[in-house]
Protein backbone atom coordinates (compact mmCIF):
# COMPACT_ATOMS: atom_id res chain seq x y z
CA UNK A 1 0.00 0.00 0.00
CA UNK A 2 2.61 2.43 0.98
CA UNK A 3 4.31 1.82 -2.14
CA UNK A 4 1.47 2.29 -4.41
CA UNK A 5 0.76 6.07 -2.25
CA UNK A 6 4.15 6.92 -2.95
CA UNK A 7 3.75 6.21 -6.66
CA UNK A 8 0.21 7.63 -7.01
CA UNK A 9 1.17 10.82 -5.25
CA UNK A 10 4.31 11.40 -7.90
CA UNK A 11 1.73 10.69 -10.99
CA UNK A 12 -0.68 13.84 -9.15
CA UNK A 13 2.20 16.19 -8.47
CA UNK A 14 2.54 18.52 -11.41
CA UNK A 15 -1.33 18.62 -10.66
CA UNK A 16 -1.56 19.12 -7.16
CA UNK A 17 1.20 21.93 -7.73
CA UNK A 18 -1.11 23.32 -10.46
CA UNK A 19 -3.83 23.35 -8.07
CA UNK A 20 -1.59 25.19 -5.62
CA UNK A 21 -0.88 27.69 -7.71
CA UNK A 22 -4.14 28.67 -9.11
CA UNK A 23 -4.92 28.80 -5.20
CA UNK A 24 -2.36 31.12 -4.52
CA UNK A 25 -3.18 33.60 -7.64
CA UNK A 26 -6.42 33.15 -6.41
CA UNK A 27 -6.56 34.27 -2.82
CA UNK A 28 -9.82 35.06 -0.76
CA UNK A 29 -10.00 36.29 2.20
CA UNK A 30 -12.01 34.82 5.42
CA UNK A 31 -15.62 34.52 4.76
CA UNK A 32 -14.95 35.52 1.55
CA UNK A 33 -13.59 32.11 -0.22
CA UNK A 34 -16.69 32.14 -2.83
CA UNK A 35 -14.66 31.06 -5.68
CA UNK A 36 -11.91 29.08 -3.88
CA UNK A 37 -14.73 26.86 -2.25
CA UNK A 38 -16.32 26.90 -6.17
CA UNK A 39 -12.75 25.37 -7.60
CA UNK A 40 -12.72 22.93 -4.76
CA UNK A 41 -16.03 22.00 -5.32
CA UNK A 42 -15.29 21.47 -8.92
CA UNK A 43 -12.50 19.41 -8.35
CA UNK A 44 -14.37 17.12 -6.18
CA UNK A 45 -17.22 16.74 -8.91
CA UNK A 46 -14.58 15.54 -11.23
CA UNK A 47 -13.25 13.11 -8.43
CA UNK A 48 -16.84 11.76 -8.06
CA UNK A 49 -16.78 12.52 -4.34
CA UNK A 50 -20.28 13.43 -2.66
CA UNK A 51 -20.37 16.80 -0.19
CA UNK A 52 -22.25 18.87 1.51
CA UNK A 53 -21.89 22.59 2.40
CA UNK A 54 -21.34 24.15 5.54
CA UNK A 55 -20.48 27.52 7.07
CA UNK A 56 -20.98 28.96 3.65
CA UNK A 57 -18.48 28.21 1.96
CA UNK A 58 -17.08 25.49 3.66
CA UNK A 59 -16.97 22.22 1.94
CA UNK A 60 -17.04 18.44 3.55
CA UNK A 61 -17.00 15.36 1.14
CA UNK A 62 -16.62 11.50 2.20
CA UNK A 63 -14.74 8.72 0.48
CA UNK A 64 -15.81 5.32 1.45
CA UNK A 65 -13.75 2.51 1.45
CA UNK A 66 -15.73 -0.48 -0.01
CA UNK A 67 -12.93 -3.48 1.28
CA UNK A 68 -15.35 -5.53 3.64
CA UNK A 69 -14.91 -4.95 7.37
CA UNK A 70 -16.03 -6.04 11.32
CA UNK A 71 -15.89 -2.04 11.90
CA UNK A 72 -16.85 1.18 10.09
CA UNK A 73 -13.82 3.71 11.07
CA UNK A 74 -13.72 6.82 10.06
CA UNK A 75 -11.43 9.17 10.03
CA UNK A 76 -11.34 13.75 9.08
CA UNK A 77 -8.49 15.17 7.37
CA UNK A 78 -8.95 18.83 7.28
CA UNK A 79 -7.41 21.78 4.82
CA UNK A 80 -8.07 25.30 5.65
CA UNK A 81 -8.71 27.61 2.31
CA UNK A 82 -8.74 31.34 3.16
CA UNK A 83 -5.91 34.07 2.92
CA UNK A 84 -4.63 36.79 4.67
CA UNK A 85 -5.00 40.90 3.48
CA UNK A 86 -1.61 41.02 2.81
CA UNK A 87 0.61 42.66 -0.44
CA UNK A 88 2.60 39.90 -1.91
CA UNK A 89 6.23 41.25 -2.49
CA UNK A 90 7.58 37.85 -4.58
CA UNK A 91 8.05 38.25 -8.54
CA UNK A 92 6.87 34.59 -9.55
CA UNK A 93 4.71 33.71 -12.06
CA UNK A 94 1.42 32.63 -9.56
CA UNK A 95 1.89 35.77 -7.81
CA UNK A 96 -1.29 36.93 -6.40
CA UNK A 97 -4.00 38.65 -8.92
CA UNK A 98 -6.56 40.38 -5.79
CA UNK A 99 -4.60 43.21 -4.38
CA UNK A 100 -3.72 43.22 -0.80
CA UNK A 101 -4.88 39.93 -0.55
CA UNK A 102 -2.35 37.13 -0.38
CA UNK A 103 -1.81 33.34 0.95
CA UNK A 104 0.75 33.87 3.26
CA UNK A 105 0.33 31.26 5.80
CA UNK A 106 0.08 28.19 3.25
CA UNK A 107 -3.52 27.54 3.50
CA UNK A 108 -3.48 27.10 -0.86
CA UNK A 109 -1.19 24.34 0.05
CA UNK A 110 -3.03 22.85 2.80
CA UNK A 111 -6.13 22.73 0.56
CA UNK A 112 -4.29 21.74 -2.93
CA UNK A 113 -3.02 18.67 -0.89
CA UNK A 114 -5.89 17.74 0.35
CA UNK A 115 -7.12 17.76 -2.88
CA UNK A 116 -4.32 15.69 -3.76
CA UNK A 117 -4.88 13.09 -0.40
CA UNK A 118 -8.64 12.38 -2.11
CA UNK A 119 -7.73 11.52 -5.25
CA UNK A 120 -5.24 8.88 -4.09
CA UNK A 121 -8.00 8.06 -1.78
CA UNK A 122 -10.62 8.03 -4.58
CA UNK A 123 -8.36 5.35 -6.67
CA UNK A 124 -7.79 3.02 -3.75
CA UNK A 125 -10.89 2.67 -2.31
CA UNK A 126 -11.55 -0.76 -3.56
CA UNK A 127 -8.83 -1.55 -1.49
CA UNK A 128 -9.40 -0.12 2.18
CA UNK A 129 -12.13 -0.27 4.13
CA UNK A 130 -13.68 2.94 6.61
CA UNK A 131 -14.71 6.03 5.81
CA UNK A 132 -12.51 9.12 5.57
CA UNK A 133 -13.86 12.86 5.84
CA UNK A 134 -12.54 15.32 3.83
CA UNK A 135 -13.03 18.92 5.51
CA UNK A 136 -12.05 21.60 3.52
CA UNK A 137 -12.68 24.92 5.68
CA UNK A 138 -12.93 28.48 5.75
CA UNK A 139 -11.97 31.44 7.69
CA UNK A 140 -9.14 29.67 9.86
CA UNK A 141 -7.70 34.02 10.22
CA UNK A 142 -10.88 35.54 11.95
CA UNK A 143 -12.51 35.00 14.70
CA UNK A 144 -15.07 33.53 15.52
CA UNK A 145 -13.04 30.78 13.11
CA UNK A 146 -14.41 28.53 10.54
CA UNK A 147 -14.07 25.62 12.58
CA UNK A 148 -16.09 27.05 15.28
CA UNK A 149 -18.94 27.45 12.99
CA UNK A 150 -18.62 24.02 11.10
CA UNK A 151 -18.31 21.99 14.78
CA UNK A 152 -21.71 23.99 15.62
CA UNK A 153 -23.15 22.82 12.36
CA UNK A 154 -22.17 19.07 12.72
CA UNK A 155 -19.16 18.91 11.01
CA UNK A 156 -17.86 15.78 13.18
CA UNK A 157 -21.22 14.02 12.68
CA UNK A 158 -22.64 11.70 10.58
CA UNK A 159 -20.52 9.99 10.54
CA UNK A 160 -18.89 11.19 13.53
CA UNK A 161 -14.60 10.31 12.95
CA UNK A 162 -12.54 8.54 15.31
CA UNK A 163 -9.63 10.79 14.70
CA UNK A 164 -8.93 14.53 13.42
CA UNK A 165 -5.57 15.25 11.07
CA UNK A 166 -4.39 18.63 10.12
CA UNK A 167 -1.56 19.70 8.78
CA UNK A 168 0.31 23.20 8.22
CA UNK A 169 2.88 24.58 6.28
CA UNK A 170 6.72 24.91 8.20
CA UNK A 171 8.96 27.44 7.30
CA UNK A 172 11.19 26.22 9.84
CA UNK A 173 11.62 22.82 8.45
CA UNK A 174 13.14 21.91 5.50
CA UNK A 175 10.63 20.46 2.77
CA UNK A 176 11.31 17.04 2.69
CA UNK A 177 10.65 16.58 6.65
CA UNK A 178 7.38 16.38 9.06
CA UNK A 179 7.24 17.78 12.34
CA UNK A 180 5.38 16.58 15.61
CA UNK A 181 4.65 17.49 19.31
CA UNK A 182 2.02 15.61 21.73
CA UNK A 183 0.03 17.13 24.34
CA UNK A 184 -0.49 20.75 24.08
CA UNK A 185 1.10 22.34 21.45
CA UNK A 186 -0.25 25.80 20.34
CA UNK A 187 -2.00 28.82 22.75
CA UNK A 188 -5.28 30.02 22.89
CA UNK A 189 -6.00 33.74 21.65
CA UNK A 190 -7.53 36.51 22.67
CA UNK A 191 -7.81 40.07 21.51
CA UNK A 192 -8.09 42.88 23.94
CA UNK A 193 -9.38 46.82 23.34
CA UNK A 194 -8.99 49.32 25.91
CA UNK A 195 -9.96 52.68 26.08
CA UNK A 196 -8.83 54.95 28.98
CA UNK A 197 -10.21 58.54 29.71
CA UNK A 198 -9.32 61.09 31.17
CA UNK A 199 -9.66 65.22 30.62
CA UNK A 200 -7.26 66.53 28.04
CA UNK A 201 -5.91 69.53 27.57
CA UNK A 202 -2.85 71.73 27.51
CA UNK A 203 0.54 70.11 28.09
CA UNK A 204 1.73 73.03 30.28
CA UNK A 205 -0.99 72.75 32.70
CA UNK A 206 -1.06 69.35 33.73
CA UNK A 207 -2.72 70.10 36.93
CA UNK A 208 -6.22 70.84 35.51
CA UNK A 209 -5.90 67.79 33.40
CA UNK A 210 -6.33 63.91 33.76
CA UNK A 211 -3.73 62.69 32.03
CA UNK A 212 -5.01 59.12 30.22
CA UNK A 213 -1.13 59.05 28.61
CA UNK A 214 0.37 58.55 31.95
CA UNK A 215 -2.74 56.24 33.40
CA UNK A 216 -2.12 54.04 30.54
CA UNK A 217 2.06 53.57 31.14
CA UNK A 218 1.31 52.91 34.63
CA UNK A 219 -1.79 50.09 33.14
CA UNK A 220 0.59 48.88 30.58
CA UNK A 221 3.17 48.16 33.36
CA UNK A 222 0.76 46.65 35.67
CA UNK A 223 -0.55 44.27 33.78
CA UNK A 224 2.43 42.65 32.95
CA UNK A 225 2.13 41.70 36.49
CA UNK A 226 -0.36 39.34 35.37
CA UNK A 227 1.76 37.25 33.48
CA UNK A 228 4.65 37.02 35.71
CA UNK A 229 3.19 36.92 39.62
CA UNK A 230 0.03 35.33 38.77
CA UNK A 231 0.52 32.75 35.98
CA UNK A 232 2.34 29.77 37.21
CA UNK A 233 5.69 29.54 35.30
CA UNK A 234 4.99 26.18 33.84
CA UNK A 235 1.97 27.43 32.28
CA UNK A 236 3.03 29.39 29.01
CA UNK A 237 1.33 32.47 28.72
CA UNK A 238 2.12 35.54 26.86
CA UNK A 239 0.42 38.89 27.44
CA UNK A 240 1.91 41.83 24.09
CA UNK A 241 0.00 45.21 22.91
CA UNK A 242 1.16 46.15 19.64
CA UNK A 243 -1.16 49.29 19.22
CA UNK A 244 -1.31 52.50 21.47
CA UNK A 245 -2.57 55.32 20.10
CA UNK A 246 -2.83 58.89 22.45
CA UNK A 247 -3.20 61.09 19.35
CA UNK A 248 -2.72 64.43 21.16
CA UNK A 249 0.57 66.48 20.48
CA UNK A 250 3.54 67.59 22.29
CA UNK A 251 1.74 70.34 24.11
CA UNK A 252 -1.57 68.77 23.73
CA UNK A 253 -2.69 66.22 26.20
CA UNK A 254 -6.03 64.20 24.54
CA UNK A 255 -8.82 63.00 26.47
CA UNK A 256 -8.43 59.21 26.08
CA UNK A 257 -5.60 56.81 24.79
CA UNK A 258 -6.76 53.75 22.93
CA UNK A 259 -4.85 49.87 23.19
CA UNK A 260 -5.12 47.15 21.38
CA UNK A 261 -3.33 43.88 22.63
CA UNK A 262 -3.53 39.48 22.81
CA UNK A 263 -3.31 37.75 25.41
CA UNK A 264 -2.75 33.53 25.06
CA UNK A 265 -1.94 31.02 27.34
CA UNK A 266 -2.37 27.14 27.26
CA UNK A 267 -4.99 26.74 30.12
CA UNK A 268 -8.63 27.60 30.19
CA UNK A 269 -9.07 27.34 33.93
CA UNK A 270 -6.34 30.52 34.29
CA UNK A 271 -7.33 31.88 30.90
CA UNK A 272 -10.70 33.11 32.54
CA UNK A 273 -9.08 33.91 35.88
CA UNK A 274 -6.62 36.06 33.58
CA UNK A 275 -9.60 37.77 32.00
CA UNK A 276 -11.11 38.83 35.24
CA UNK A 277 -7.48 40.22 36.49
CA UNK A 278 -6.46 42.50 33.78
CA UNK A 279 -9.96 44.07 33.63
CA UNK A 280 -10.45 44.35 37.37
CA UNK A 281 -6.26 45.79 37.13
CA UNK A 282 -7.06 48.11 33.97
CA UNK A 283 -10.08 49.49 35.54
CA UNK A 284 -8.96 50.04 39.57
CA UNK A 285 -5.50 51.63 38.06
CA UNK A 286 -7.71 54.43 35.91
CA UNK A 287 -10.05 55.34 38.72
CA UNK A 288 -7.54 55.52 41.19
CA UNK A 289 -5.65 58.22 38.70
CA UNK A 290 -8.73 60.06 38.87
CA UNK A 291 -9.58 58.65 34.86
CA UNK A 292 -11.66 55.35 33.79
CA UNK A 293 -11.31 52.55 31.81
CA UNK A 294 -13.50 50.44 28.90
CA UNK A 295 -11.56 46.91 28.96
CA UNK A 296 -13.32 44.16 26.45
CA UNK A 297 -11.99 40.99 25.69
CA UNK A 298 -12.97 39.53 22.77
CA UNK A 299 -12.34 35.69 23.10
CA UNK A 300 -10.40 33.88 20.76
CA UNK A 301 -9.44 30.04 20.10
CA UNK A 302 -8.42 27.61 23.00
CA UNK A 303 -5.47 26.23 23.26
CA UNK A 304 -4.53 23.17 20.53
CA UNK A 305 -4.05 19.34 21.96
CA UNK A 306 -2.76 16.55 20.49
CA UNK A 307 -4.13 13.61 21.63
CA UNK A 308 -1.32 11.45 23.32
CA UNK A 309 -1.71 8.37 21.83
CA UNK A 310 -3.29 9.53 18.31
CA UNK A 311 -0.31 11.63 17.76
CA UNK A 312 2.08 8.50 18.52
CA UNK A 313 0.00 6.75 16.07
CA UNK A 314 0.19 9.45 13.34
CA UNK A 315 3.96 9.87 13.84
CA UNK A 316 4.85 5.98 13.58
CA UNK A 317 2.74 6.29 10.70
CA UNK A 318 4.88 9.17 9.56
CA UNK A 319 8.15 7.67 10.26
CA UNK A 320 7.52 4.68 8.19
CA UNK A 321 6.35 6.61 5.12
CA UNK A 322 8.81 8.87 5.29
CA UNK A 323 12.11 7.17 7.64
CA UNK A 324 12.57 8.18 10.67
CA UNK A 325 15.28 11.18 9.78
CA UNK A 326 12.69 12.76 8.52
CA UNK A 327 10.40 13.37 11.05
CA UNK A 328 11.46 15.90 14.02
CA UNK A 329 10.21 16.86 17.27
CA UNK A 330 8.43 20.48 17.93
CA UNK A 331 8.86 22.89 20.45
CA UNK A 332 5.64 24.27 22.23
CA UNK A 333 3.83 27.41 19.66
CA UNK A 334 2.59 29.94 21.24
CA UNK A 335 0.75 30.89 18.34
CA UNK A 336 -2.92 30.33 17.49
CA UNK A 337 -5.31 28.04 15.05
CA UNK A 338 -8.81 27.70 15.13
CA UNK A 339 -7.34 23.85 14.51
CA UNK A 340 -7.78 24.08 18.52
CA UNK A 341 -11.77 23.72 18.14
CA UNK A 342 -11.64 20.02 17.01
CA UNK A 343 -9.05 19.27 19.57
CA UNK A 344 -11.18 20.35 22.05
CA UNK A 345 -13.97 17.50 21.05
CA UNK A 346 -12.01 15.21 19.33
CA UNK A 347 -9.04 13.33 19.47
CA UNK A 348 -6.85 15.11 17.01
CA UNK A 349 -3.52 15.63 15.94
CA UNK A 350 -1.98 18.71 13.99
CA UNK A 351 1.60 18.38 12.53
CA UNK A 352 3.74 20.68 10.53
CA UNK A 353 5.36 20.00 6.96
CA UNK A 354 8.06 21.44 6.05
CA UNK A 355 8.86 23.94 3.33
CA UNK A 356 12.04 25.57 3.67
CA UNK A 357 14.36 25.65 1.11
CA UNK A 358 17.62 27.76 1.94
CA UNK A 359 19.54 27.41 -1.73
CA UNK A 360 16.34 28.89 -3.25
CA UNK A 361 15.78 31.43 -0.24
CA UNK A 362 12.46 29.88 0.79
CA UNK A 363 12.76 30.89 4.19
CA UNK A 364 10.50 33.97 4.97
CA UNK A 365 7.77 33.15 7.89
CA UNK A 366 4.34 33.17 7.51
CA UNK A 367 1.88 36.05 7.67
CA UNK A 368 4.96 38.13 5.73
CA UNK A 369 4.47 39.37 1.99
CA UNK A 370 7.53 37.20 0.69
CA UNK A 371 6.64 34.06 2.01
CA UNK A 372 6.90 31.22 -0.27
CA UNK A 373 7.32 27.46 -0.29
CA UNK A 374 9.45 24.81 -1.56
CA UNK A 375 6.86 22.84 -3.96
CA UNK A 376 8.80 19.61 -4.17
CA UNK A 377 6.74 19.50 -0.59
CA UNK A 378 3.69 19.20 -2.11
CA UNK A 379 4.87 15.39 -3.11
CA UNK A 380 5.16 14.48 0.18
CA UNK A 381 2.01 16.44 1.81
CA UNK A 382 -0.40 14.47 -0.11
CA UNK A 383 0.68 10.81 -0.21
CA UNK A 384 1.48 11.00 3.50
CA UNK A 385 -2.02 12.48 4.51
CA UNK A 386 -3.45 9.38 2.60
CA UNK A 387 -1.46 6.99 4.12
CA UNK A 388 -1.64 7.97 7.53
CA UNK A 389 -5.53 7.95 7.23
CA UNK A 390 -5.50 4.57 5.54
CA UNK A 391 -3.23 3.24 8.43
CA UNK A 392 -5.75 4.67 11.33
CA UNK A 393 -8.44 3.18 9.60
CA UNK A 394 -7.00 -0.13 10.56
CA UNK A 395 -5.67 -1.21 6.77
C-alpha cells in the first residue's frame, strides 16, 4: 500500500502543484472564499466525491472505502482555504491577482493537498475499508473561526470520525521533513481593546488635566504583572500590545488613549481567571488616577491538543512513510489556530510540513508578503495524509 501512495502521489504532483498555484493567484479572504470553495467544489465533482456545504463556503465530502470490514472507522483530514490581506512582495509567475490579498500562511497548500490526499483516496478505495472525511474549511484568520462554525453545524457528525488530522505549512523545516509534538502544542488567543479617559488639555498645565497618557504607562506596566506573579511559570502564557494610540501632540494632552493587545496562554481554567485580572487591574488603576477605563476581551481560540496516543500513532505512521530522519520533534507554539476547536472534542492531531528551502531562499515566515514554499513539498504532503488515514483506519 505504501508503495502504491508513494507512486500515485508522484503521478498527481505537477497537478496538485497546479492546483496550488491557481490557489495562490487566487486568494480570498475569510468569509470571503466564494470562488476558492467553487474550484474545490469542482474538483471534487470531477473526483466523483459526494459533499455537503457548511459555514458557507465550507466544503465536507466522504470517500468510502468499499474493502469488507467487522468495523466502520472513520477518520477527518482537514485543509483550511482562506488568505490573509496582505501585499505579496515575490516576482513569480502565480503571484497573487486580488490586491492586498495574499496566501501567506500556506492555506493554498493545505487545501491543494488535500485535494491531492482524495484523489489517491478516490483510486484506492476498492482496497481499504472505513470512511474518511474530507473537511475543507474556511476562515481559519478571523474570529469567531471557521471551525467554530462548522463543529456547531455538525461537522464531526454523521458519521462522527474517530480521529482529526491537520496539517500546516513549516517554514522552519526543510521540505522534505514532518514535524510533531504531543500534548499541548499551540495557545489560545484573545484580543483585547482598551480605552482609557481622562480630561485633556494643555501640556503646560497638567494640573487641571487627567492625564489618560500617563494612566495608561502605569496600566501597561501593571498588567504585565499578570503574566509574571500570577501565571504559574509552567503554564506558558504571553500577554503583548502592539497598538497605542494617544493622538494628542507635544503640548496637547487628549482625552483618552486607545490599546489594542492578545493575550494567550495554554490553560482555560487561568485563561478566565486572567480575564477577570487584567480588567479588574485596567479598571482600579484608571479610577484611582482620577480617569476610567473600557476593557473588552474579545475571546479567541483555546489552546490546541494533540491527543497522546493519536499523535504516537500518526507519527509511527509518519516515520515509516517517510524514515525516521525525517520526522522531528516540535517545540511548544505559542501561536494560534482555530485547529484548537476540534481538539477540544475530538481526538486530534496537527503536525507541521516542512517547506524551507535555503539554496532557493524559501525561508521567509508566515503572515509576511515574501513568504513562499518549496513545492517539491507538495509530493510528500499528499501521499502521507493518505497513508496515515488509511493506516488509522486499521488497513
Amino acid at each position: 500500500m505504501k508503495e502504491k501512495i508513494q507512486e500515485l502521489s508522484q503521478n498527481i504532483f505537477n497537478d496538485v502543484v497546479g492546483n496550488r498555484r491557481h490557489l495562490h493567484a487566487h486568494p480570498e479572504l475569510s468569509f470571503h472564499e466564494v470562488a476558492t470553495s467553487a474550484y474545490v467544489a469542482s474538483k471534487l465533482d470531477e473526483l466523483e466525491i459526494p459533499y455537503i456545504r457548511m459555514a458557507d463556503n465550507g466544503l465536507v465530502g466522504l470517500i468510502k472505502g468499499t474493502k469488507p470490514s467487522a468495523n466502520d472507522n472513520v477518520v477527518a483530514l482537514r485543509a483550511d482555504m482562506d488568505a490573509l490581506p496582505i501585499t505579496e512582495a515575490n516576482d513569480v509567475a502565480y503571484k497573487s491577482q486580488n490586491p492586498g490579498v495574499m496566501h501567506a500562511c500556506g492555506h493554498d497548500v493545505h487545501t491543494s493537498s488535500l485535494l491531492g490526499t482524495a484523489t489517491i483516496l478516490s483510486q484506492l478505495k476498492n482496497e481499504f475499508a472505513g470512511t474518511v472525511k474530507l473537511i475543507f474549511q474556511p476562515a481559519e484568520e478571523k474570529l469567531p473561526g471557521g471551525a467554530n462554525l462548522m463543529i456547531q453545524q455538525g461537522v464531526l457528525e454523521n458519521p462522527k470520525p474517530q480521529a482529526v488530522i491537520g496539517q500546516h505549512v513549516m517554514p522552519l523545516i526543510d521540505a522534505g521533513k514532518v514535524g510533531f509534538r504531543a500534548g499541548k502544542y499551540m495557545a489560545s488567543t484573545d484580543e483585547i481593546y482598551v480605552t482609557v479617559k481622562g480630561k485633556g488639555g494643555h501640556g503646560a498645565q497638567p494640573q487641571q488635566n487627567v492625564d489618560p497618557v500617563i494612566i495608561t504607562a502605569h496600566i501597561l506596566t501593571a498588567l504585565q504583572q499578570v503574566v509574571s506573579r500570577f501565571a504559574d511559570p509552567k503554564n506558558p502564557c504571553v500577554l503583548s500590545f502592539g497598538k497605542v494610540i494617544a493622538n494628542g501632540a507635544t503640548n496637547v494632552i487628549p482625552n483618552e488613549v486607545y490599546l489594542e493587545g492578545t493575550f494567550r496562554t495554554m490553560d482555560e481554567k487561568w485563561r478566565k481567571e486572567a480575564h477577570i485580572r487584567m480588567k479588574k487591574m485596567a479598571e482600579g488603576i484608571a479610577e484611582s488616577m482620577g480617569g476610567s477605563c473600557e476593557f473588552n476581551i474579545m475571546h479567541g481560540y483555546p489552546f490546541l491538543i494533540n491527543e497522546e496516543k493519536l499523535t504516537a500513532s500518526v507519527r509511527g505512521h509518519a516515520e515509516d512513510y517517510l524514515g525516521k530522519e525525517n520526522v522531528v520533534d516540535l517545540d511548544i507554539w505559542m501561536a494560534a489556530e482555530d485547529f484548537a476547536y476540534y481538539s477540544q472534542v475530538a481526538d486530534s492531531c496537527f503536525y507541521r510540513l516542512g517547506t524551507r528551502n535555503e539554496s532557493r531562499g524559501i525561508t521567509s515566515a508566515v503572515h509576511t508578503p515574501t513568504f513562499d514554499v518549496e513545492e517539491s513539498a507538495l509530493g510528500l504532503s499528499t501521499g502521507l495524509m493518505a497513508y496515515m488515514a488509511l493506516k488509522q483506519l486499521g488497513n
